[in-house]
Protein backbone atom coordinates (compact mmCIF):
# COMPACT_ATOMS: atom_id res chain seq x y z
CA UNK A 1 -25.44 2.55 50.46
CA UNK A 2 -25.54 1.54 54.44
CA UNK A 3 -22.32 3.29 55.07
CA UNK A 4 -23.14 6.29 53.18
CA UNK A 5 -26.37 6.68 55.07
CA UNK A 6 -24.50 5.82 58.53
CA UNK A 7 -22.26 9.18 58.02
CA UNK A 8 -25.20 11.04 57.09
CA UNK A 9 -26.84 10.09 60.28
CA UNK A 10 -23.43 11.09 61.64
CA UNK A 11 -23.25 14.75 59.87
CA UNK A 12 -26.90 15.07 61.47
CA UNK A 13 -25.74 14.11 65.08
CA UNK A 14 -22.77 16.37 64.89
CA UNK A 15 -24.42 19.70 63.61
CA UNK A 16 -27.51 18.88 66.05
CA UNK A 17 -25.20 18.56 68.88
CA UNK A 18 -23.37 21.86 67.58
CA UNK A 19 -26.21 23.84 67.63
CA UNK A 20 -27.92 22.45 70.85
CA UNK A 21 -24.31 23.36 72.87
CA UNK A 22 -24.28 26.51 70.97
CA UNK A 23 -27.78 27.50 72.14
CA UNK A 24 -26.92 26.35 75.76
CA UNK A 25 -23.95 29.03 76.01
CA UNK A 26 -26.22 31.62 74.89
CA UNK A 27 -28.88 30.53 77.68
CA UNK A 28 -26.15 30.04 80.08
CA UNK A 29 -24.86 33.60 79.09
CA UNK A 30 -28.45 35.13 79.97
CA UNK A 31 -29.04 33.43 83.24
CA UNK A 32 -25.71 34.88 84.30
CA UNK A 33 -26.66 38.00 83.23
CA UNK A 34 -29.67 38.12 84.85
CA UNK A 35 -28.44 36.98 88.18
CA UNK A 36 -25.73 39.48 87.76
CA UNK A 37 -28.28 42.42 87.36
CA UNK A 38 -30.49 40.16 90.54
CA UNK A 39 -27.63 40.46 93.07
CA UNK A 40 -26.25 44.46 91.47
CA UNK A 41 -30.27 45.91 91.99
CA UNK A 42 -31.34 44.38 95.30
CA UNK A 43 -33.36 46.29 97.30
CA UNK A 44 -32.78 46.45 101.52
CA UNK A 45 -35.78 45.47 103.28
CA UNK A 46 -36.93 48.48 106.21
CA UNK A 47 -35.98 46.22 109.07
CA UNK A 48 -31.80 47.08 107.65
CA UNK A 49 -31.15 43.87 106.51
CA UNK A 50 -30.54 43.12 103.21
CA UNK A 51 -33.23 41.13 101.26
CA UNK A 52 -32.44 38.89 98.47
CA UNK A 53 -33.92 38.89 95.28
CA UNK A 54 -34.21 34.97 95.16
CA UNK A 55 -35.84 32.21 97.65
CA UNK A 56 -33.95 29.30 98.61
C-alpha cells in the first residue's frame, strides 16, 4: 500500500512540476513580447534624446 501511494505522490509531483514549467514559458514568452513591443514603440522625449519606456 505505502509504495503504491509513494508513486502516486510521485505522478502528482511530476505533472505539477510539468505544468508549473509549462506555464512559466508561456509567461516568459509574454514578458519578452512585451519588452519587445517596449523597446520597438518608444517615444523620443522633445529635448532629442531618446526616452525609455522603463525606469531603472
Amino acid at each position: 500500500m505505502v509504495p503504491l501511494l509513494v508513486v502516486l505522490l510521485l505522478i502528482l509531483i511530476l505533472f505539477g512540476l510539468g505544468f508549473a514549467l509549462k506555464a512559466l514559458w508561456f509567461v516568459a514568452i509574454a514578458v519578452l513580447v512585451l519588452w519587445a513591443l517596449g523597446f520597438l514603440l518608444r517615444s523620443t522625449s522633445s529635448g532629442g534624446k531618446r526616452s525609455r519606456w522603463y525606469r531603472w
